[in-house]
Protein backbone atom coordinates (compact mmCIF):
# COMPACT_ATOMS: atom_id res chain seq x y z
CA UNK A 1 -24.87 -1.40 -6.35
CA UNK A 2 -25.92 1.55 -8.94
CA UNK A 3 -24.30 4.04 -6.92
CA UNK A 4 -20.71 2.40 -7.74
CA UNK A 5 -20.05 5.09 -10.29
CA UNK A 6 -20.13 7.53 -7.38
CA UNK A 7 -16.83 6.30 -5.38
CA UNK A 8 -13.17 5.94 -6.37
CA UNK A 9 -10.72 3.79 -5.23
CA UNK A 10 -7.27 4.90 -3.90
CA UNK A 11 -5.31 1.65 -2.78
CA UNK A 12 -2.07 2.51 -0.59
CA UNK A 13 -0.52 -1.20 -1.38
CA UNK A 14 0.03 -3.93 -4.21
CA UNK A 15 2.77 -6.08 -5.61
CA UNK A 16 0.93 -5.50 -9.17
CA UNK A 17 4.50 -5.48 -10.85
CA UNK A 18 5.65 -8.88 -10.02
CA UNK A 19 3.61 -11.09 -12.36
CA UNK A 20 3.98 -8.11 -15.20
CA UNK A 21 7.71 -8.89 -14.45
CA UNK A 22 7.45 -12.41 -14.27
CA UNK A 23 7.30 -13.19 -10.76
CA UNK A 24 4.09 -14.41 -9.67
CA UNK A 25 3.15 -15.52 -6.57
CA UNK A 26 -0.22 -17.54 -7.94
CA UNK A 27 1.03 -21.29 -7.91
CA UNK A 28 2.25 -22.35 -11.70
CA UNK A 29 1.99 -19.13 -12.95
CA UNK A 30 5.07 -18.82 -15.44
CA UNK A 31 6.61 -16.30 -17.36
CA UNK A 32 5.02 -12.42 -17.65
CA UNK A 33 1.61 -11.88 -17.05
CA UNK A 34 -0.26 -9.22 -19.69
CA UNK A 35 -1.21 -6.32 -17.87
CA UNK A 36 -3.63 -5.31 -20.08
CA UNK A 37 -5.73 -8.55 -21.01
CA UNK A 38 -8.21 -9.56 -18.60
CA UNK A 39 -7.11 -12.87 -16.48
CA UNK A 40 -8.40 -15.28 -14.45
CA UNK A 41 -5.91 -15.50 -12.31
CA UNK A 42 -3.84 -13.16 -9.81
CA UNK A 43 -5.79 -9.69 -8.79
CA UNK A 44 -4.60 -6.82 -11.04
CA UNK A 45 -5.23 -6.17 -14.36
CA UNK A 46 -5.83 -2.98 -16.63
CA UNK A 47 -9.41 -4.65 -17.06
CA UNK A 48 -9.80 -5.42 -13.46
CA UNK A 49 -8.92 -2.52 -12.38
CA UNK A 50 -11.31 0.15 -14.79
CA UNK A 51 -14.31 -2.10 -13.30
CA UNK A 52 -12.99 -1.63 -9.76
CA UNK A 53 -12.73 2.00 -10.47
CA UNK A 54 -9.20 2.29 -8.85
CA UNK A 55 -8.04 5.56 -9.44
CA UNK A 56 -5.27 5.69 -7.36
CA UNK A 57 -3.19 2.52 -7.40
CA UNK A 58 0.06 1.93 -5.71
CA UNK A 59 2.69 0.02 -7.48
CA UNK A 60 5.21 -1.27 -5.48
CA UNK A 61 8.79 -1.80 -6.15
CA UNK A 62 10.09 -4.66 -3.76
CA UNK A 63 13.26 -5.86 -4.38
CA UNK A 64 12.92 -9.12 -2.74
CA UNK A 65 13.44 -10.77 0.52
CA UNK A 66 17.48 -11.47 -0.31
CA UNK A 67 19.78 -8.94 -2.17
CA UNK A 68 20.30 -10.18 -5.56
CA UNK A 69 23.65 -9.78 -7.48
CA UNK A 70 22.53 -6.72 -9.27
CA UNK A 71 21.76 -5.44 -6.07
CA UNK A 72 18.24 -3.50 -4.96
CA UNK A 73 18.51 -0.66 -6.35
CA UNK A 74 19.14 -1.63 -9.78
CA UNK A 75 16.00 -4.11 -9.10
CA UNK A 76 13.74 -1.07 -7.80
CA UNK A 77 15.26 0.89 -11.44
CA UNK A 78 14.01 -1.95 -13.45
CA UNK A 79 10.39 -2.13 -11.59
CA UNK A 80 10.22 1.63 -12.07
CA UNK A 81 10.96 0.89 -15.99
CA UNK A 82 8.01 -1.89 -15.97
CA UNK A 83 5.65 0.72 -14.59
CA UNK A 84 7.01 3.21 -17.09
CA UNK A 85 6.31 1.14 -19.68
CA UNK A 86 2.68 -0.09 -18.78
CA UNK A 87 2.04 3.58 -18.75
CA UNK A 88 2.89 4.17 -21.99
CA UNK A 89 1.44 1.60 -23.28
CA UNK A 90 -1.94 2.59 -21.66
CA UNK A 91 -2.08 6.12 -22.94
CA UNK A 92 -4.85 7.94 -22.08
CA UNK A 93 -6.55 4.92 -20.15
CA UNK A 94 -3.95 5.59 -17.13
CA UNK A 95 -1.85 8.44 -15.75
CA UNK A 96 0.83 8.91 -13.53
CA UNK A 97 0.14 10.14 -9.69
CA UNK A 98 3.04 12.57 -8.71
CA UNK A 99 0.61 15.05 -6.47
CA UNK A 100 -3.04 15.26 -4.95
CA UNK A 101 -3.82 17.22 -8.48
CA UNK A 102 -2.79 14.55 -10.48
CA UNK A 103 -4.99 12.27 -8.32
CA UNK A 104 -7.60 14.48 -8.00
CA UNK A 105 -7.43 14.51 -11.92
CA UNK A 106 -7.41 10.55 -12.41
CA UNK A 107 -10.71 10.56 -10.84
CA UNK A 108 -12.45 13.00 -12.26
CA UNK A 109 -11.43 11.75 -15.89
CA UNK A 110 -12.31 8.04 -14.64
CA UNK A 111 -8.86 7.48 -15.26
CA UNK A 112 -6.57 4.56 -13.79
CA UNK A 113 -4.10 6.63 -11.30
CA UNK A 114 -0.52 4.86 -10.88
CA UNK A 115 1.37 5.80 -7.78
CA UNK A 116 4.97 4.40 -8.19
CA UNK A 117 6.32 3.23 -4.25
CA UNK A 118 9.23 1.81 -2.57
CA UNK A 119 8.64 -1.06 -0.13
CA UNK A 120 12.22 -1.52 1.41
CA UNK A 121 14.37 0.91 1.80
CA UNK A 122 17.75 -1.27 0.93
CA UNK A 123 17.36 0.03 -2.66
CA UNK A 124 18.52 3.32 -0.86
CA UNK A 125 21.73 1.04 -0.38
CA UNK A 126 22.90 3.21 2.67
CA UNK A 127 23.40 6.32 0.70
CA UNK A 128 20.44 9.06 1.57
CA UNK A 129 20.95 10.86 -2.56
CA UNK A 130 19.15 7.68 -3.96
CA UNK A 131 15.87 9.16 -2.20
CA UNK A 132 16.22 12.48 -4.34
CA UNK A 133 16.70 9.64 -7.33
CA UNK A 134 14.23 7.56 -6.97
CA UNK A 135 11.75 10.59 -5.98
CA UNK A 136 13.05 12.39 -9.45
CA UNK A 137 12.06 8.68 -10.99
CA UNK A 138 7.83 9.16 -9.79
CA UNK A 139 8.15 7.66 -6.37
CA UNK A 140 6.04 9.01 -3.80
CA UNK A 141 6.06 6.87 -0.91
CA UNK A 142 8.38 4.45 0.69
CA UNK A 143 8.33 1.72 2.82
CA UNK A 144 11.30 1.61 4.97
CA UNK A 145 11.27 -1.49 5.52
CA UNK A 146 10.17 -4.98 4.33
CA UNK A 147 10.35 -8.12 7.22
CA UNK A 148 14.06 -8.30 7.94
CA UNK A 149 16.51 -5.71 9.02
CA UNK A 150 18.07 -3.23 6.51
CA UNK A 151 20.37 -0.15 6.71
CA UNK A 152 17.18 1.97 8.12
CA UNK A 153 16.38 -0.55 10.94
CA UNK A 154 14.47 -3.59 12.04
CA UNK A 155 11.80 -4.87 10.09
CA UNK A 156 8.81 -7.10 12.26
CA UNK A 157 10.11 -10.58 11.43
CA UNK A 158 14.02 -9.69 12.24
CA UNK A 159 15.57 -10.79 15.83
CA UNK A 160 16.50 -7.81 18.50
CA UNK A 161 14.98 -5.02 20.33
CA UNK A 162 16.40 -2.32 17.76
CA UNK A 163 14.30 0.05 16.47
CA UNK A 164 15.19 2.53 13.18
CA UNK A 165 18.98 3.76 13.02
CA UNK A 166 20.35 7.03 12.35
CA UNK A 167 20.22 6.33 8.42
CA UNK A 168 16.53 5.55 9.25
CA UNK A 169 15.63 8.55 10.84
CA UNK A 170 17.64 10.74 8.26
CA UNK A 171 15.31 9.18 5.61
CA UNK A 172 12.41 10.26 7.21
CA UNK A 173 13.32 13.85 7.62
CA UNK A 174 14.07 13.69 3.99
CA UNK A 175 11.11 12.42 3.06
CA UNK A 176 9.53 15.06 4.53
CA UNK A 177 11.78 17.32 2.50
CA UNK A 178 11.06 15.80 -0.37
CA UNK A 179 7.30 15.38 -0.69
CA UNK A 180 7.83 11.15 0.02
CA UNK A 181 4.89 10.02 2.33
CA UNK A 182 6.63 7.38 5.05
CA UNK A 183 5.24 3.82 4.85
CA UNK A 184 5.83 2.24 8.48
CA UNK A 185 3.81 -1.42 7.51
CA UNK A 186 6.78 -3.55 7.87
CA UNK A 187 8.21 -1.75 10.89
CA UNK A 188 9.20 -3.90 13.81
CA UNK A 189 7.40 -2.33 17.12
CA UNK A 190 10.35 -0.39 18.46
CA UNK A 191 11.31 1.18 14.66
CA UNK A 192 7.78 2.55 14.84
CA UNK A 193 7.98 4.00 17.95
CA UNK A 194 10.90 5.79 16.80
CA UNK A 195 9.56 6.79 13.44
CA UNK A 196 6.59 8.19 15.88
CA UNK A 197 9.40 10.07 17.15
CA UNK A 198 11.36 11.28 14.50
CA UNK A 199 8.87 12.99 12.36
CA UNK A 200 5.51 15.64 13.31
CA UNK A 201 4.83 14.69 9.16
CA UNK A 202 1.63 12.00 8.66
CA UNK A 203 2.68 8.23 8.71
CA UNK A 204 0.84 5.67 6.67
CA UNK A 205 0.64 2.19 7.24
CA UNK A 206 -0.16 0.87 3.55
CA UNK A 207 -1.24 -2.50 4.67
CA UNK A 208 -1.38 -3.28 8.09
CA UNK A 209 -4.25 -4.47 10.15
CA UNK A 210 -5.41 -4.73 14.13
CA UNK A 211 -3.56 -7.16 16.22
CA UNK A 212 -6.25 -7.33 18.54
CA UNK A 213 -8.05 -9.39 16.14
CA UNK A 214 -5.69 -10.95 13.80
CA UNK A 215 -2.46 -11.92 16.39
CA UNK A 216 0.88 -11.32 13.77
CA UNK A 217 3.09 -9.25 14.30
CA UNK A 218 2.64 -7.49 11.37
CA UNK A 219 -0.74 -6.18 12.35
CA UNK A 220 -0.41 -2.90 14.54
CA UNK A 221 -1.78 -2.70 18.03
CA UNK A 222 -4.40 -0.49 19.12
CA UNK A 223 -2.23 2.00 20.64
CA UNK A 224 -0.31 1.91 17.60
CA UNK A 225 -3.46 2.65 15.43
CA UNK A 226 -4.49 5.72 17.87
CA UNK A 227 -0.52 7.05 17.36
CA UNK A 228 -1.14 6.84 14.06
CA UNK A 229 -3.74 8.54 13.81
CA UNK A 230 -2.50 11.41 15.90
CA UNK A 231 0.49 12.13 13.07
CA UNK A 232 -2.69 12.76 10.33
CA UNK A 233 -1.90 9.66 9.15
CA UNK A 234 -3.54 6.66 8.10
CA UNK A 235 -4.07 2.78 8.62
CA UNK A 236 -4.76 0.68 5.62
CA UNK A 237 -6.65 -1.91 5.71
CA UNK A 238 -5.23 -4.93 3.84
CA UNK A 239 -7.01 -8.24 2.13
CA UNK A 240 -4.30 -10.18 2.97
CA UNK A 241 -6.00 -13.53 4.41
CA UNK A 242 -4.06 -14.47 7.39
CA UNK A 243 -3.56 -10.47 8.63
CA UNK A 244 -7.44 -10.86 8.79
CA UNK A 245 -7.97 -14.07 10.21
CA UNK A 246 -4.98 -16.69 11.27
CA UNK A 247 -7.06 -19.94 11.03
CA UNK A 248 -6.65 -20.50 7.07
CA UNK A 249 -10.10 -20.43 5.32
CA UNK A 250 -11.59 -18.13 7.82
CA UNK A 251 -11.16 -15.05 6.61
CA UNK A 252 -13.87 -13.01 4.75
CA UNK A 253 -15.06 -9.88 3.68
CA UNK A 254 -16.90 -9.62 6.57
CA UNK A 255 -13.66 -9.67 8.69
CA UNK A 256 -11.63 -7.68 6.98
CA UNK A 257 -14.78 -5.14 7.66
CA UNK A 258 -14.36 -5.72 11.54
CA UNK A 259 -10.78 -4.07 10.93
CA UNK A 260 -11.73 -1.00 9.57
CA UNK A 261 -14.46 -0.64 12.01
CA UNK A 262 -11.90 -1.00 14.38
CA UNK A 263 -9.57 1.20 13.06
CA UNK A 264 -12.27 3.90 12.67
CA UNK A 265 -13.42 3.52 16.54
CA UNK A 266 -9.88 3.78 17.34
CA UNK A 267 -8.21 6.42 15.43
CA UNK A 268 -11.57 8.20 13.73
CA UNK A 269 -12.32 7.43 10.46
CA UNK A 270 -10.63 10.03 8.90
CA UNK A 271 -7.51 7.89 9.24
CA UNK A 272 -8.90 4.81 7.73
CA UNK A 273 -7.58 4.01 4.08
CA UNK A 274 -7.52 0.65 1.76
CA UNK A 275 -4.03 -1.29 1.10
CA UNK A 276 -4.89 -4.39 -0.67
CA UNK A 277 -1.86 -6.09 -0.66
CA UNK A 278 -2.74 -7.39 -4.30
CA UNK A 279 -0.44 -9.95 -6.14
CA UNK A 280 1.61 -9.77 -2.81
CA UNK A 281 0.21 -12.98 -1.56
CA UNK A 282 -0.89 -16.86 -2.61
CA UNK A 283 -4.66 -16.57 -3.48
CA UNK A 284 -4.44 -20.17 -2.11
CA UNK A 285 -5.18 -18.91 1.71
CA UNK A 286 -8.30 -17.35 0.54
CA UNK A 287 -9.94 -14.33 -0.45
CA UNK A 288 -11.46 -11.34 1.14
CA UNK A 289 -12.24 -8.62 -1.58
CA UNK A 290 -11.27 -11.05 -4.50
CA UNK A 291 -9.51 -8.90 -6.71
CA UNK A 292 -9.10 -5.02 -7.77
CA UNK A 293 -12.71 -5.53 -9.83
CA UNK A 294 -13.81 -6.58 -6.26
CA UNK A 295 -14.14 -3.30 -4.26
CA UNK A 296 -17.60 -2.98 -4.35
CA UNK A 297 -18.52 -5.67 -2.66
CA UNK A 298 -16.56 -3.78 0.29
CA UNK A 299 -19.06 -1.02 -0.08
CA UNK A 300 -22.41 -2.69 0.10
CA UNK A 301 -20.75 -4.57 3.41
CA UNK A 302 -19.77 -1.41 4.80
CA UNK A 303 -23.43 0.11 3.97
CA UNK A 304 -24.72 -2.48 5.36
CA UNK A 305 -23.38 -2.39 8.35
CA UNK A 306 -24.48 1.71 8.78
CA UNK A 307 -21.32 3.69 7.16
CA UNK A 308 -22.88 6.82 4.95
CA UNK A 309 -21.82 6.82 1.85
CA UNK A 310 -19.97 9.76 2.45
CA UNK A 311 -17.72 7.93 5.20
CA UNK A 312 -17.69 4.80 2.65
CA UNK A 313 -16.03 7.32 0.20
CA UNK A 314 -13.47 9.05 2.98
CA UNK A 315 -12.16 5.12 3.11
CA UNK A 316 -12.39 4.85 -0.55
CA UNK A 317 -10.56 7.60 -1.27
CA UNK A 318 -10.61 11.30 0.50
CA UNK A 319 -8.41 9.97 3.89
CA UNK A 320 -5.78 9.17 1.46
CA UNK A 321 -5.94 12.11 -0.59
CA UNK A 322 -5.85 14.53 2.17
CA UNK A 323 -2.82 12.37 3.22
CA UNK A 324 -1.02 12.80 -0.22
CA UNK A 325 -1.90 16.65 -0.68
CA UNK A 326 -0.52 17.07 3.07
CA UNK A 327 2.58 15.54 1.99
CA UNK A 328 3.24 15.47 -1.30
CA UNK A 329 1.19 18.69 -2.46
């Protein structure tokens, strides 16, 4: 596809810092993965990601399933430092996101964008200051939760009929505050309903796909999607294999396709954005966009199917900037 060079990439969602840390989720990978040599494994890569022409990539600072001793935030400080450091280390290849101009910048320099994000908000450890800390650290969006249950509320995989709790809903509003856009992939049904409720601000959901087409309950249901949309906000379409398609093997990049057509009949396709979900899964279940060098192939299947290539480039890219300059200016 020649025209390639013309779009720019801004994914909401990826794990990128767990194999630079050392913890890898591609079976018998070992030990810390070189973020700037080109592998052959995993998705993400300084390489990978100049050919995909990412200009906006989220890093995501997950603290894991279980507290560890050291406790999340002290995890979340120590992801932070990994992305500080690969930026250093990059120079004038990559620069940091903190606002839309930064963003704005990173793609008209053909620059690799990093966007430092939370997903979990037990690194906040109960105490609402440690949003002001981690926002003074780069962070610009959070995920309030991850599967389970934390201080701000239920996550989609935890037991109960609870939704967010007042902690919860005090995050948001500071958020808002801040400059922090609110991640609600993750959110058990009733927490977003209440997040729905809580804020007027845009909500994102950074990697989250249609229920009515992929049944788990971490996919969002149409009336979800259309509530979304009616914040300013934005579903992002993930390449996570079994949100696309449950039956393992099935899913392609065909499928993942039918989501954001979905998405975009539902909600307009000004609230359709890309969350990959990169290095957060096992490559064993498949692949739909292969890797962050992958992207195009999204386009010409999007083409194809009769988007313009200015709507191909609103998915790409401007939904999610007009997102982050609403929020974080």
């Amino acid at each position: 596809m020649e025209h390639y060079a013309d779009y720019a990439i801004a994914d909401c969602h990826s794990d990128a810092l767990l194999p630079v840390v050392g913890q890898s989720l591609v079976p018998g990978e070992t030990g810390e993965r070189d973020f700037f040599a080109k592998n052959s494994i995993g998705h993400v890569d300084m390489p990978r990601l100049e050919a995909g022409h990412v200009a906006c990539q989220a890093f995501a600072c997950f603290a894991g399933e279980t507290i560890p001793p050291e406790g999340a935030r002290a995890v979340t400080d120590m992801l932070l430092d990994s992305l500080d450091t690969i930026l250093a280390q990059a120079g004038p290849r990559m620069r940091r996101i903190l606002s839309a101009a930064d963003a704005e910048a990173a793609r008209r320099d053909g620059t690799v964008g990093a966007l430092a994000t939370i997903e979990g908000g037990e690194c906040l450890e109960g105490d609402l200051a440690l949003l002001g800390h981690f926002h003074g650290r780069g962070v610009r969006m959070l995920g309030l939760t991850h599967n389970k249950r934390n201080e701000l509320g239920r996550g989609a995989k935890a037991e109960g009929t609870d939704g967010l709790t007042d902690f919860g809903k005090a995050v948001i509003r500071e958020c808002a505050r801040l400059g922090v856009v609110v991640d609600v992939s993750h959110l058990s049904d009733q927490a977003l309903d209440d997040a729905l409720k809580t804020t007027d601000a845009p909500l994102v959901a950074s990697h989250s796909n249609c229920r009515a087409l992929c049944c788990h309950v971490r996919n969002l249901r149409d009336d979800q999607i259309i509530d979304i949309g009616r914040t300013g906000g934005l579903v992002a379409a993930t390449c996570v294999p079994y949100f696309v398609e449950r039956q393992k093997g099935m899913a392609t990049l065909g499928r993942l396709a039918d989501h954001i057509e979905r998405v975009a009949r539902l909600a307009g396709i000004e609230h359709v954005a890309l969350g990959s979900d990169f290095e957060g899964y096992d490559p064993s279940y498949g692949a739909t966009v292969p890797d962050a060098a992958g992207w195009p192939l999204l386009a010409d299947e999007l083409e194809r199917r009769g988007f313009s290539r200015g709507e191909v480039d609103r998915v790409f890219w401007g939904n999610w900037l007009a997102v982050f300059k609403s929020v974080a200016g």
